[in-house]
PDB file of N, CA and C in Angstrom:
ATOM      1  N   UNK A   1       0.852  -1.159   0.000  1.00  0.00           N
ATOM      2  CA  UNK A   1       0.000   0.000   0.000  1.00  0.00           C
ATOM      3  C   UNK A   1       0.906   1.232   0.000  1.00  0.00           C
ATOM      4  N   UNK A   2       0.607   2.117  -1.004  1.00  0.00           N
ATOM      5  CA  UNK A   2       1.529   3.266  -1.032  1.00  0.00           C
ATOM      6  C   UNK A   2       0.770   4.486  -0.318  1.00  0.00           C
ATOM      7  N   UNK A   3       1.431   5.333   0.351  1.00  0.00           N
ATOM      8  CA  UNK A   3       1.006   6.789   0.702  1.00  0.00           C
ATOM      9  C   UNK A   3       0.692   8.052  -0.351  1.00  0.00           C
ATOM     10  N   UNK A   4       0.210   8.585  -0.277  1.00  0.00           N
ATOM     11  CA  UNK A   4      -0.288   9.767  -1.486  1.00  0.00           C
ATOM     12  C   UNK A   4       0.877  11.014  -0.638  1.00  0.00           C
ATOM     13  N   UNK A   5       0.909  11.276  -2.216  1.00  0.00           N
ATOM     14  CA  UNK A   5       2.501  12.252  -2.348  1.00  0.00           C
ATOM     15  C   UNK A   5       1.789  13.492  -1.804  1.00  0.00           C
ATOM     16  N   UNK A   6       0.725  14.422  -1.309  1.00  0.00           N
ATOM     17  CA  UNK A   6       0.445  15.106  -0.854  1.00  0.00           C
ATOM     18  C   UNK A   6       1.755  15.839  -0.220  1.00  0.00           C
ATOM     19  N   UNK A   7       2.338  16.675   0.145  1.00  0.00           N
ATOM     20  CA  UNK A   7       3.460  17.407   0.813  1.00  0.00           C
ATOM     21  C   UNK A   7       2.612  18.189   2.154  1.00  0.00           C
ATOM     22  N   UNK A   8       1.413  18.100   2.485  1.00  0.00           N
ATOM     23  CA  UNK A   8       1.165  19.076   3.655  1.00  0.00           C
ATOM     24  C   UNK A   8       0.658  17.463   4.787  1.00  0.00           C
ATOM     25  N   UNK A   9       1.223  17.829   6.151  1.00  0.00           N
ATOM     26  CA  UNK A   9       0.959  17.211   7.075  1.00  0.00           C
ATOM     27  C   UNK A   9       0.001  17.492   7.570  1.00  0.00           C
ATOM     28  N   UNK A  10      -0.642  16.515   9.037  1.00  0.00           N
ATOM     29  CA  UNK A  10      -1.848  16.840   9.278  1.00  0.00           C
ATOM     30  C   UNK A  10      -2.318  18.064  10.201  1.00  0.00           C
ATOM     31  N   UNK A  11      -1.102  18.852  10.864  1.00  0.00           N
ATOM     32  CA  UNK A  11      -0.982  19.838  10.801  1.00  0.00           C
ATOM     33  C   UNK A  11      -1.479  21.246  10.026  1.00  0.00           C
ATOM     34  N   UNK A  12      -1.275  20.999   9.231  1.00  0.00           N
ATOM     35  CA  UNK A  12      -1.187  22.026   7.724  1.00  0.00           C
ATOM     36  C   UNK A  12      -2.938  22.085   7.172  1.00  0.00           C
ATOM     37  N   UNK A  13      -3.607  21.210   7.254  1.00  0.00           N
ATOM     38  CA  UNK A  13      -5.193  20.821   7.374  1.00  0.00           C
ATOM     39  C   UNK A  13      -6.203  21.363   8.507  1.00  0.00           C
ATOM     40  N   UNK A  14      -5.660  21.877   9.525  1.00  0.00           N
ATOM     41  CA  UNK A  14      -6.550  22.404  10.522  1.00  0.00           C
ATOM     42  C   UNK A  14      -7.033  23.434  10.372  1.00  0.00           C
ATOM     43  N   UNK A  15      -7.925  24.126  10.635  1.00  0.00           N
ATOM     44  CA  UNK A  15      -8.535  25.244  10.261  1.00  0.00           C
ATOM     45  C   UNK A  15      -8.921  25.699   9.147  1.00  0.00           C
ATOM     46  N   UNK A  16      -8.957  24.820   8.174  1.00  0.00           N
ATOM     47  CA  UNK A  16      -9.553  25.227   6.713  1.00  0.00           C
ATOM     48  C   UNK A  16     -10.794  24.416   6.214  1.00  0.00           C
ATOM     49  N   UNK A  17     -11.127  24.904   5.223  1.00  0.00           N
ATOM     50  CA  UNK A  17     -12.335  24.121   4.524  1.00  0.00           C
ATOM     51  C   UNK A  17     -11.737  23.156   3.396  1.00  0.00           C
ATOM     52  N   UNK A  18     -11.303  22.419   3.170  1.00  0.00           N
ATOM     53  CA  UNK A  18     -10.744  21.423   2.523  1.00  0.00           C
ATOM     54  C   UNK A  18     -11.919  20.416   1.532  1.00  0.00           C
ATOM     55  N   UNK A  19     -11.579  20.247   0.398  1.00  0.00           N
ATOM     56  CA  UNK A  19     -12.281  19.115  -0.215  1.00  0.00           C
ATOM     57  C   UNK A  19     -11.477  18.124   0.031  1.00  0.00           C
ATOM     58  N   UNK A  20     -12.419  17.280   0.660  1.00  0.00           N
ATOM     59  CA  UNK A  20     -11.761  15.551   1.156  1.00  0.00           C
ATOM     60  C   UNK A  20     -11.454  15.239   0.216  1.00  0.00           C
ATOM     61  N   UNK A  21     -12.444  14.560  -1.368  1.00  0.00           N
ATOM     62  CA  UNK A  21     -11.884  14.053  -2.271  1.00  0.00           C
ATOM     63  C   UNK A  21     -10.472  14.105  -2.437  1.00  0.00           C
ATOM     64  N   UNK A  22     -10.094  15.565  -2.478  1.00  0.00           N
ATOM     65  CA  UNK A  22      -8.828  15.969  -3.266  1.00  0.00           C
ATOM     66  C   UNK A  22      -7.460  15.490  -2.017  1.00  0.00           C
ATOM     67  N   UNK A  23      -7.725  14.572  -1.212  1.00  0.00           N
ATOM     68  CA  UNK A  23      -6.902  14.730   0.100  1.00  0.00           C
ATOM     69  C   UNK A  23      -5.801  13.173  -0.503  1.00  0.00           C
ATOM     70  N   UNK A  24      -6.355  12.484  -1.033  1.00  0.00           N
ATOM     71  CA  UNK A  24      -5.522  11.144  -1.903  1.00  0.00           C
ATOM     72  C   UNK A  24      -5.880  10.987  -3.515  1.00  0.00           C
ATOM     73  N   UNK A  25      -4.919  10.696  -3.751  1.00  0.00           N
ATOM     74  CA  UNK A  25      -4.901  10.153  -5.290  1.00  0.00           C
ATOM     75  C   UNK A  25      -4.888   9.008  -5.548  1.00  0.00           C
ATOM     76  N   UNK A  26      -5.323   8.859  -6.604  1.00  0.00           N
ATOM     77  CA  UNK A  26      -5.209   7.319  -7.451  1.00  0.00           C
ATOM     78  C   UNK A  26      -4.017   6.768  -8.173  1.00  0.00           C
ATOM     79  N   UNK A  27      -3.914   5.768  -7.769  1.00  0.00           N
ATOM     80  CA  UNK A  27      -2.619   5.158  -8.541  1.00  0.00           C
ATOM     81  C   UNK A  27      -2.976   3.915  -9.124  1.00  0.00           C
ATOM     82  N   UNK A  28      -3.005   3.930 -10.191  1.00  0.00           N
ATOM     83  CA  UNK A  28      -3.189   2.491 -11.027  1.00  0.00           C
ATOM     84  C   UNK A  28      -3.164   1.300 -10.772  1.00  0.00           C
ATOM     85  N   UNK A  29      -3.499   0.440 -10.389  1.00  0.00           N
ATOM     86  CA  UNK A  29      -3.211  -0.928  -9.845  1.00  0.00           C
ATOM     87  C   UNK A  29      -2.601  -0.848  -8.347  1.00  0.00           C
ATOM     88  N   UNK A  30      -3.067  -0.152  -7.547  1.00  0.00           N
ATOM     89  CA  UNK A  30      -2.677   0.353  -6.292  1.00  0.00           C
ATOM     90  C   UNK A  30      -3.681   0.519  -5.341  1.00  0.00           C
ATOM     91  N   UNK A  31      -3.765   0.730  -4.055  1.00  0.00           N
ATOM     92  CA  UNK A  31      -4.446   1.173  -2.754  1.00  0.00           C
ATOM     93  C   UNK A  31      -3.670   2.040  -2.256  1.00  0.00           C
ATOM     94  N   UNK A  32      -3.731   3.147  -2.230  1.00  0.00           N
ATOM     95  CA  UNK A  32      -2.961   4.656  -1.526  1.00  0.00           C
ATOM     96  C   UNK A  32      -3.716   4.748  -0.405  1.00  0.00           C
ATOM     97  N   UNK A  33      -2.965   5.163   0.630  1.00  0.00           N
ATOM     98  CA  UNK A  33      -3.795   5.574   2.022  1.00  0.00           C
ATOM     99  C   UNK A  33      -2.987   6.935   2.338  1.00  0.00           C
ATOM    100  N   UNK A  34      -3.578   7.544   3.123  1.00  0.00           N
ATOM    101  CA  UNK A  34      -3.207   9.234   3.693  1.00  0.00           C
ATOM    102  C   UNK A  34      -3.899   8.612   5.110  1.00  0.00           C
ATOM    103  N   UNK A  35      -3.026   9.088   6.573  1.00  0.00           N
ATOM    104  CA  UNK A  35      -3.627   9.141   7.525  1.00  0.00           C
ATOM    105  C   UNK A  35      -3.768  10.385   8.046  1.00  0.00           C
ATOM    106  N   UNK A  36      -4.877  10.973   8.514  1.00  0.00           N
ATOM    107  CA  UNK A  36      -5.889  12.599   8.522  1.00  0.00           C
ATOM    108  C   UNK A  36      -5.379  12.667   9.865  1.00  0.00           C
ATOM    109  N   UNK A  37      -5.518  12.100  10.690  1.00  0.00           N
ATOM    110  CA  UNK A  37      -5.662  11.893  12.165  1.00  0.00           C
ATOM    111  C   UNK A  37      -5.039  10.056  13.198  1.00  0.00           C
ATOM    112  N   UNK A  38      -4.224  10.425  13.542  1.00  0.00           N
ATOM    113  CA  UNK A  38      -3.984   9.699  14.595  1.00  0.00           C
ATOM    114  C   UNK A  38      -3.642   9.654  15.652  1.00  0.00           C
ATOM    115  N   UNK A  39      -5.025   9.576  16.754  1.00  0.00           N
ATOM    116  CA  UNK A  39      -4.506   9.619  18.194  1.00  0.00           C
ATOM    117  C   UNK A  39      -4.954   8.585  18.837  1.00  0.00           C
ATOM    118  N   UNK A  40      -5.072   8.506  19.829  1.00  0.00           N
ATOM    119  CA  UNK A  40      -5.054   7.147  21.185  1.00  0.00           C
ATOM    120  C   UNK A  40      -6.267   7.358  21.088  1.00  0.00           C
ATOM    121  N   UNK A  41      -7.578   7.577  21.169  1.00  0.00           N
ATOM    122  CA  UNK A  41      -9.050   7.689  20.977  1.00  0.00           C
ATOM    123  C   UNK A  41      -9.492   7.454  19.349  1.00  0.00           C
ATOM    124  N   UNK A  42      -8.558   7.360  18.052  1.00  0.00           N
ATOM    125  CA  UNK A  42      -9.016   7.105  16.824  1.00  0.00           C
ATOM    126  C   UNK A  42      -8.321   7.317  15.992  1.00  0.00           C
ATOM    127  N   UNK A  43      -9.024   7.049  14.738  1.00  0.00           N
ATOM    128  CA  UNK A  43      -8.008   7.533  13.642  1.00  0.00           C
ATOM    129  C   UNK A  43      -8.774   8.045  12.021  1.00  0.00           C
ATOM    130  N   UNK A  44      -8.533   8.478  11.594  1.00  0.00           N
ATOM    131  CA  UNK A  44      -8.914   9.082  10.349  1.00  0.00           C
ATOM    132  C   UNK A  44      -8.160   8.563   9.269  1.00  0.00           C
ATOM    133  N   UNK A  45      -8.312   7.664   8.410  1.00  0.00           N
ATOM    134  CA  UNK A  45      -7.839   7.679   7.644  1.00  0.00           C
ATOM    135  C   UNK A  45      -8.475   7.785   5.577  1.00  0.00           C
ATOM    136  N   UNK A  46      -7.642   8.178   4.838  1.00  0.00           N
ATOM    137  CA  UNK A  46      -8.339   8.204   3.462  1.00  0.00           C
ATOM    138  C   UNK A  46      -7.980   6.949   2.713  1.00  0.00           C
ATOM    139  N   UNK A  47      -8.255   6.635   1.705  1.00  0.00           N
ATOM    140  CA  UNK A  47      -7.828   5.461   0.854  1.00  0.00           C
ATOM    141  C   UNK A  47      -7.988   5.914  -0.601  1.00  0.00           C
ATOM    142  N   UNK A  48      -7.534   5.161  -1.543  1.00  0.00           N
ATOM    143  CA  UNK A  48      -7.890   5.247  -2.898  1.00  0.00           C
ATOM    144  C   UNK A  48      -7.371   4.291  -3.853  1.00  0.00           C
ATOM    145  N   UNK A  49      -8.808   3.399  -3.687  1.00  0.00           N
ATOM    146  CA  UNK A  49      -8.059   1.917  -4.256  1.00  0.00           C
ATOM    147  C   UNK A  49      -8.505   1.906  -6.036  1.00  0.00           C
ATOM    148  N   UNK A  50      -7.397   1.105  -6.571  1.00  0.00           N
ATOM    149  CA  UNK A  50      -7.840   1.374  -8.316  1.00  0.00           C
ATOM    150  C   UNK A  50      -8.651   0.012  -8.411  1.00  0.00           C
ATOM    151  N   UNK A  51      -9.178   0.120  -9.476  1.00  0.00           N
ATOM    152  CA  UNK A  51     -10.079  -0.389 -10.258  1.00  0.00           C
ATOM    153  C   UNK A  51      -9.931  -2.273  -9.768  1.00  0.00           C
ATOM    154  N   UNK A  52     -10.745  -3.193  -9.321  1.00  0.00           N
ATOM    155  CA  UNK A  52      -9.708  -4.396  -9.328  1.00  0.00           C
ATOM    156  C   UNK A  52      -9.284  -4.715  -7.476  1.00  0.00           C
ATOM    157  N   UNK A  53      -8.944  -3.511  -7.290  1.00  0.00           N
ATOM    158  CA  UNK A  53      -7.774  -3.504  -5.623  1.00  0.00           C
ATOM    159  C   UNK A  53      -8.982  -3.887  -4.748  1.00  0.00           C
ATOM    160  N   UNK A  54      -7.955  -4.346  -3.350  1.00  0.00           N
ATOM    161  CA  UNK A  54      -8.912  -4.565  -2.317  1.00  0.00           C
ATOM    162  C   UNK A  54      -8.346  -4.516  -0.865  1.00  0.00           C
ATOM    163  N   UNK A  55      -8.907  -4.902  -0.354  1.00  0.00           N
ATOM    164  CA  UNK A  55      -8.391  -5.605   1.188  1.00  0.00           C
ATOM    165  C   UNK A  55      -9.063  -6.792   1.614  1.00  0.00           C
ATOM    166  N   UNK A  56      -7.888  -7.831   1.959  1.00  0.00           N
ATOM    167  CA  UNK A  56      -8.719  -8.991   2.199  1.00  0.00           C
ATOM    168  C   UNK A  56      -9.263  -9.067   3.515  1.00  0.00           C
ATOM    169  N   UNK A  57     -10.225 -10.129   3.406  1.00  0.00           N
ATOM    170  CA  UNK A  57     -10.997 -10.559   4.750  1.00  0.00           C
ATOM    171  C   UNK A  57      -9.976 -10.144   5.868  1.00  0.00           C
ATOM    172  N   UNK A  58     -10.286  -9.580   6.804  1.00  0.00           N
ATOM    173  CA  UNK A  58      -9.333  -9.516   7.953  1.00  0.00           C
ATOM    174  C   UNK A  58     -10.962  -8.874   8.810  1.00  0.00           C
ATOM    175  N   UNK A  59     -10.295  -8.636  10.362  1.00  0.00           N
ATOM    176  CA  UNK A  59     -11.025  -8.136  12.141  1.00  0.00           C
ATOM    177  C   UNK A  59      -9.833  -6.891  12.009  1.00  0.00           C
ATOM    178  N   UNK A  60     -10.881  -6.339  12.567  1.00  0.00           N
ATOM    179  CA  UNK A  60     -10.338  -5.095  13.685  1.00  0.00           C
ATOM    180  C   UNK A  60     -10.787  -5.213  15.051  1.00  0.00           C
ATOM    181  N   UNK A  61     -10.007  -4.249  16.035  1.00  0.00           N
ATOM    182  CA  UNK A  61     -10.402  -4.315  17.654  1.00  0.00           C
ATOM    183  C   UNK A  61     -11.675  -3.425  17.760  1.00  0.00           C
ATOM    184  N   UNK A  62     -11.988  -2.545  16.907  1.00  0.00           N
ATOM    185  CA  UNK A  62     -12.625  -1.595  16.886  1.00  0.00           C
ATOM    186  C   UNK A  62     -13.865  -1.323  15.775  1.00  0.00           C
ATOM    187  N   UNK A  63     -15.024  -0.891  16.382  1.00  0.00           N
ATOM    188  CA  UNK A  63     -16.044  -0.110  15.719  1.00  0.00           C
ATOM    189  C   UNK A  63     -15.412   0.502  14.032  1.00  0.00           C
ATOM    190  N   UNK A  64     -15.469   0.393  13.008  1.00  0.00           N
ATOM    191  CA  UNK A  64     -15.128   1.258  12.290  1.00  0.00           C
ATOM    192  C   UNK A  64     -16.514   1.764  11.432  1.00  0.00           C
ATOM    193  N   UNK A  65     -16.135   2.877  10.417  1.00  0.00           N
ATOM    194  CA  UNK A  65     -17.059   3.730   9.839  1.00  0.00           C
ATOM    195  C   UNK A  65     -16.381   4.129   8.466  1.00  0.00           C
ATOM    196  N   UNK A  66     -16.996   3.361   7.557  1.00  0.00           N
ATOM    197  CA  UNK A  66     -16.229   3.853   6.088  1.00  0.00           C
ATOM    198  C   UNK A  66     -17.348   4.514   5.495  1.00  0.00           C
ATOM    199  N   UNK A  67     -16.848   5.299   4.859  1.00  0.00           N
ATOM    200  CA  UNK A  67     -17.702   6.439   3.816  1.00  0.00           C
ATOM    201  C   UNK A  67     -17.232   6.690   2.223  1.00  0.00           C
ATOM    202  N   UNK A  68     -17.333   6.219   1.702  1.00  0.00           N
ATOM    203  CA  UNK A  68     -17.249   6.066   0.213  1.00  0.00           C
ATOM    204  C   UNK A  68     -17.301   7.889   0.164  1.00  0.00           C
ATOM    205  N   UNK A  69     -16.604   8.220  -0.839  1.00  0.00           N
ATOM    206  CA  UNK A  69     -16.375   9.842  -1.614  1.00  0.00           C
ATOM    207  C   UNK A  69     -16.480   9.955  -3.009  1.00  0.00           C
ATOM    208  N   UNK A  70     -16.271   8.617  -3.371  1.00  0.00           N
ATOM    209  CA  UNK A  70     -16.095   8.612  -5.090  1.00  0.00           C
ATOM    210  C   UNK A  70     -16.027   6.912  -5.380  1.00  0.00           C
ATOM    211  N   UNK A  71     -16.874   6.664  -6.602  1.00  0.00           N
ATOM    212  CA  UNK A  71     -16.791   5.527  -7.243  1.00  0.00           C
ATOM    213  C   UNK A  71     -17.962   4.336  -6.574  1.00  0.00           C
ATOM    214  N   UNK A  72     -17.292   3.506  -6.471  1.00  0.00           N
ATOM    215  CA  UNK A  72     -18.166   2.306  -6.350  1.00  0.00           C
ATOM    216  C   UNK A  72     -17.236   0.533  -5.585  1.00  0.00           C
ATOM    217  N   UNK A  73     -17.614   0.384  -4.788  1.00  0.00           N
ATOM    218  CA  UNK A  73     -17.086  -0.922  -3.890  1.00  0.00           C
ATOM    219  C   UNK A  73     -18.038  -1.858  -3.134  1.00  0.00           C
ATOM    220  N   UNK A  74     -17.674  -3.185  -3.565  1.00  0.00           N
ATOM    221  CA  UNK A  74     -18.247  -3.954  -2.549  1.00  0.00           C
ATOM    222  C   UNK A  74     -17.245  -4.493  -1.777  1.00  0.00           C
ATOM    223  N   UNK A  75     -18.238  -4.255  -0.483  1.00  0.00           N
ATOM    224  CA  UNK A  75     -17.843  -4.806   1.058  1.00  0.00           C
ATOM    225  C   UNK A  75     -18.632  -5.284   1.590  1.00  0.00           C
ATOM    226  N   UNK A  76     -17.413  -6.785   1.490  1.00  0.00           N
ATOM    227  CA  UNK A  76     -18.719  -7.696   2.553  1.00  0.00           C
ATOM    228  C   UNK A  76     -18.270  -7.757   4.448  1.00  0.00           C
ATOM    229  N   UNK A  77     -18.990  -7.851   5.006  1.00  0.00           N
ATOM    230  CA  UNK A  77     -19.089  -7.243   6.320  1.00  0.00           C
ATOM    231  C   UNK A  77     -20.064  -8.767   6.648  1.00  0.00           C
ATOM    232  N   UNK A  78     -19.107  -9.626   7.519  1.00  0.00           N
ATOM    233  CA  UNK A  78     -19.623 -11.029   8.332  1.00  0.00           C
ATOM    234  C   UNK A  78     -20.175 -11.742   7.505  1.00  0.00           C
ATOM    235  N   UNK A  79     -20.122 -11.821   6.123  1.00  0.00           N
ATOM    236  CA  UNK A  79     -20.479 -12.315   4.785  1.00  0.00           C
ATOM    237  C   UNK A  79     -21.848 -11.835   3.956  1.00  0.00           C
ATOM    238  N   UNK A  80     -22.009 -10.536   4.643  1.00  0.00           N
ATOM    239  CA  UNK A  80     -23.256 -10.037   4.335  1.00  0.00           C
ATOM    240  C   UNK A  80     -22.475  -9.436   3.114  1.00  0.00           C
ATOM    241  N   UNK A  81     -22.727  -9.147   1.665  1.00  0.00           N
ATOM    242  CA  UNK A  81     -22.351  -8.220   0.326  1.00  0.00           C
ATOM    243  C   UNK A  81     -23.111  -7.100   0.586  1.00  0.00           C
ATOM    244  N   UNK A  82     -22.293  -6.111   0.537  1.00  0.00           N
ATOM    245  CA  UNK A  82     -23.295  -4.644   0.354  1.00  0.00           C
ATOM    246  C   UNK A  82     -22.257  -4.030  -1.044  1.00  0.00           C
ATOM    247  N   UNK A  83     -23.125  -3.334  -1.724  1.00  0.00           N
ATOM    248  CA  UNK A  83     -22.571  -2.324  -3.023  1.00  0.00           C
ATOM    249  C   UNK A  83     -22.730  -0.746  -2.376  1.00  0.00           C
ATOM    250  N   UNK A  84     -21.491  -0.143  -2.019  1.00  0.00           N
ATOM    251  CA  UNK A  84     -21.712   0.659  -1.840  1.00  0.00           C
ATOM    252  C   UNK A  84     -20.972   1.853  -3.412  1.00  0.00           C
ATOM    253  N   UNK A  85     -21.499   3.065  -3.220  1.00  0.00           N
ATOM    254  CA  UNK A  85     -21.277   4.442  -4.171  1.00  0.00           C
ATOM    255  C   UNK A  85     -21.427   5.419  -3.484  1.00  0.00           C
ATOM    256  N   UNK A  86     -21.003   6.568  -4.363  1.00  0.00           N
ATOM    257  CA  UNK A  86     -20.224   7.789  -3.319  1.00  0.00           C
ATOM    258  C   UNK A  86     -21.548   8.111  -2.763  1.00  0.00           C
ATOM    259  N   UNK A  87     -20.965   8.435  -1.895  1.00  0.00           N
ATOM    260  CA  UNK A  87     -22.291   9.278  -0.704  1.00  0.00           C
ATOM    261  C   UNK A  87     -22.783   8.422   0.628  1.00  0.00           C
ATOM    262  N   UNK A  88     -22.061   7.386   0.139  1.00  0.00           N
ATOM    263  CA  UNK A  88     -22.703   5.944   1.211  1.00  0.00           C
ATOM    264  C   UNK A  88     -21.850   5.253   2.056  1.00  0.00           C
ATOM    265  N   UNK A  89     -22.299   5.019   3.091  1.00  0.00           N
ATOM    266  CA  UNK A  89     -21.353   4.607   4.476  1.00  0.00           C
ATOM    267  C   UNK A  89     -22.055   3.037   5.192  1.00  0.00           C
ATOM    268  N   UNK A  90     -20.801   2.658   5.711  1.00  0.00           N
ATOM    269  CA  UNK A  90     -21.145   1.276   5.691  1.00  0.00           C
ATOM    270  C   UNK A  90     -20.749   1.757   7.291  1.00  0.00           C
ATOM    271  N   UNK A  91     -21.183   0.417   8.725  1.00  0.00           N
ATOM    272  CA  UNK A  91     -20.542   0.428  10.073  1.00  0.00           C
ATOM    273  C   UNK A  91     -19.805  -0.770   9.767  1.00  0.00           C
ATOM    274  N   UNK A  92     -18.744  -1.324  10.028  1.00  0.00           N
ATOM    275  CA  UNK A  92     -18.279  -2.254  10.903  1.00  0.00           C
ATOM    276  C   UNK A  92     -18.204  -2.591  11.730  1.00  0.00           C
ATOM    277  N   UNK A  93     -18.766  -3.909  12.267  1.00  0.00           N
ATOM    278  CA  UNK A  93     -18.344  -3.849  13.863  1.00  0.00           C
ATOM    279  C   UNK A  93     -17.264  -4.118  14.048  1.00  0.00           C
ATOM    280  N   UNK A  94     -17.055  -3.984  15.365  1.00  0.00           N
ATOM    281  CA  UNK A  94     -15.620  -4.811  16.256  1.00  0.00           C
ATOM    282  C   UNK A  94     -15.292  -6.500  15.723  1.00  0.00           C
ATOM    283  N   UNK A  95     -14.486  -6.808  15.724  1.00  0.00           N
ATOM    284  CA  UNK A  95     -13.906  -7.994  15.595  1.00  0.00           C
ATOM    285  C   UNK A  95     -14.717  -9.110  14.880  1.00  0.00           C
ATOM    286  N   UNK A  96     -15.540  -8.138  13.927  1.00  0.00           N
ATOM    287  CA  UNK A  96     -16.118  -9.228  12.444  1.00  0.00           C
ATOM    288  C   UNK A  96     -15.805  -9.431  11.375  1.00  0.00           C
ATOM    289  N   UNK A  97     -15.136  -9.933  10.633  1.00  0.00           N
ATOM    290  CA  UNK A  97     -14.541  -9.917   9.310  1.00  0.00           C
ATOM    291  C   UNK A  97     -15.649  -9.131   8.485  1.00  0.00           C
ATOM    292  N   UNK A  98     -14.371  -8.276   7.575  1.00  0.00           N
ATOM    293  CA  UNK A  98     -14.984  -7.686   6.757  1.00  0.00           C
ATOM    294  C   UNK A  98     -13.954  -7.656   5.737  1.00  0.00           C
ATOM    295  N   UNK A  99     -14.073  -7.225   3.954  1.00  0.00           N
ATOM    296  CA  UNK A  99     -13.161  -7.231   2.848  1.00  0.00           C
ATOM    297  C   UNK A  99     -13.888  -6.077   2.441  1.00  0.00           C
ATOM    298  N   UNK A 100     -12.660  -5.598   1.833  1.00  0.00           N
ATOM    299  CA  UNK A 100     -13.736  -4.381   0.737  1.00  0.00           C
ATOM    300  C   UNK A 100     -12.523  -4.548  -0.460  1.00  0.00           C
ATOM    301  N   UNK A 101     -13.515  -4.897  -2.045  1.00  0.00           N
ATOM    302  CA  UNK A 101     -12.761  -4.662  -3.599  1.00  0.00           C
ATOM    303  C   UNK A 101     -13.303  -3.432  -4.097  1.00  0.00           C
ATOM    304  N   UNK A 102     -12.674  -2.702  -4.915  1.00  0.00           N
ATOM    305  CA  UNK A 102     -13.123  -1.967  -5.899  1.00  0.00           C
ATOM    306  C   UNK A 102     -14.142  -2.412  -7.081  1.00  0.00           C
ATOM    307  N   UNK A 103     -15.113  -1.963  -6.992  1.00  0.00           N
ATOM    308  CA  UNK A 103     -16.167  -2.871  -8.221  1.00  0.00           C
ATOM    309  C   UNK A 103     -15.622  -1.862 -10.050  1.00  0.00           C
ATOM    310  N   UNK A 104     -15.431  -0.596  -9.145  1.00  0.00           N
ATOM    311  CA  UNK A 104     -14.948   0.366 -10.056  1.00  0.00           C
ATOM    312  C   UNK A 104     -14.121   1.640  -9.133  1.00  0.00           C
ATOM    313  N   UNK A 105     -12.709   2.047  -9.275  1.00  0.00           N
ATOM    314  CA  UNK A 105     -11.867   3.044  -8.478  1.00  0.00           C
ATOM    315  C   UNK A 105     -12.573   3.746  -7.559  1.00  0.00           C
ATOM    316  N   UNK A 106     -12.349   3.792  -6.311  1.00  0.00           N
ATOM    317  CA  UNK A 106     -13.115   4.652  -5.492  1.00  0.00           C
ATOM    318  C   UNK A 106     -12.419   4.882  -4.368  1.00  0.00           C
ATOM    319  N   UNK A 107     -12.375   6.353  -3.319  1.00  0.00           N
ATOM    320  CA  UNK A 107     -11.986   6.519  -2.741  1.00  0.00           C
ATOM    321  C   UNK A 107     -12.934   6.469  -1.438  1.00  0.00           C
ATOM    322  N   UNK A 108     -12.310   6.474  -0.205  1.00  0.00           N
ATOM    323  CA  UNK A 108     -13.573   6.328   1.093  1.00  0.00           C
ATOM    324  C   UNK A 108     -12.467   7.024   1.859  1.00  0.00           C
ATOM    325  N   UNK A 109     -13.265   7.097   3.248  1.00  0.00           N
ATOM    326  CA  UNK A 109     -12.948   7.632   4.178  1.00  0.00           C
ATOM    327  C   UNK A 109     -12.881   6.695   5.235  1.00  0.00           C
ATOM    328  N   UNK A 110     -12.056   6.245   5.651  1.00  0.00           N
ATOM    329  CA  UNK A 110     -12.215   5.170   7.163  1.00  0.00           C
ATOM    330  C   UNK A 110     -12.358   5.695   8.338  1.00  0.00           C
ATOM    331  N   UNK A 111     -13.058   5.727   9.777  1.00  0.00           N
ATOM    332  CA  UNK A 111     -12.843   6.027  10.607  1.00  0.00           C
ATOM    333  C   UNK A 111     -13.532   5.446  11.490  1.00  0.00           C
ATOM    334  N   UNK A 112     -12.422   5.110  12.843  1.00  0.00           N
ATOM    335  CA  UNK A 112     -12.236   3.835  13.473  1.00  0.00           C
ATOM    336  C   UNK A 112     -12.165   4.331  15.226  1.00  0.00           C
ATOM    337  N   UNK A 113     -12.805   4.194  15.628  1.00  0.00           N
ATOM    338  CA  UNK A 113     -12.812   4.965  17.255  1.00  0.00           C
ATOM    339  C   UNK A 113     -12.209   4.058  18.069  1.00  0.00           C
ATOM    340  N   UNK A 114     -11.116   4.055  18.839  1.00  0.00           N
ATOM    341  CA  UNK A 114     -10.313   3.425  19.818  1.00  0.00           C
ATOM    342  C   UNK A 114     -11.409   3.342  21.117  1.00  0.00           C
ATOM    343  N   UNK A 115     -12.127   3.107  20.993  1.00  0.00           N
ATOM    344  CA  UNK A 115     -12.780   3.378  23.066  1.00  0.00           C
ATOM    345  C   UNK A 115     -13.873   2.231  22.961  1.00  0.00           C
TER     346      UNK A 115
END
């Protein structure tokens, strides 16, 4: 998984009005991640997987909250299939397998609460 070449830290993001979209890029046959926020209570992170890409079945310790921004992905969540597209947010629970592929390039928003 590569990082998006962005040059401003998460620093540099506070106090402005920002378009999320524009916060990671796409890379061809790739999954790019940008992390927005990371502290001991959570984390923020962006993604931008190409066309094809995924993440396999795996658990987390934690609640998470993905939000699609652009494109189109299915994620299955405890073997349930959902199709999600921009505008649409899926929950995860705690320690249930979940995968998410690209059905077509799309970027999301992850966010995952430590507590």
């Amino acid at each position: 998984m590569e990082h998006s070449k962005h040059q401003t830290g998460p620093d540099k993001l506070l106090a402005q009005a920002i378009k999320v979209v524009d916060l990671v890029d796409y890379q061809e046959s790739s999954v790019v991640s940008r992390t927005i926020i990371d502290k001991k209570t959570g984390i923020l992170t962006l993604f931008a997987f190409g066309e094809g890409q995924g993440l396999s079945e795996h658990t987390a310790p934690f609640d998470a909250l993905v939000y699609l921004l652009d494109g189109e992905a299915e994620i299955v969540v405890s073997g349930k299939t959902l199709r999600l597209s921009k505008d649409e947010m899926v929950i995860m629970p705690a320690n249930e397998p979940h995968a998410l592929k690209a059905i077509k390039k799309f970027k999301m928003m992850l966010v995952m609460i430590r507590s």
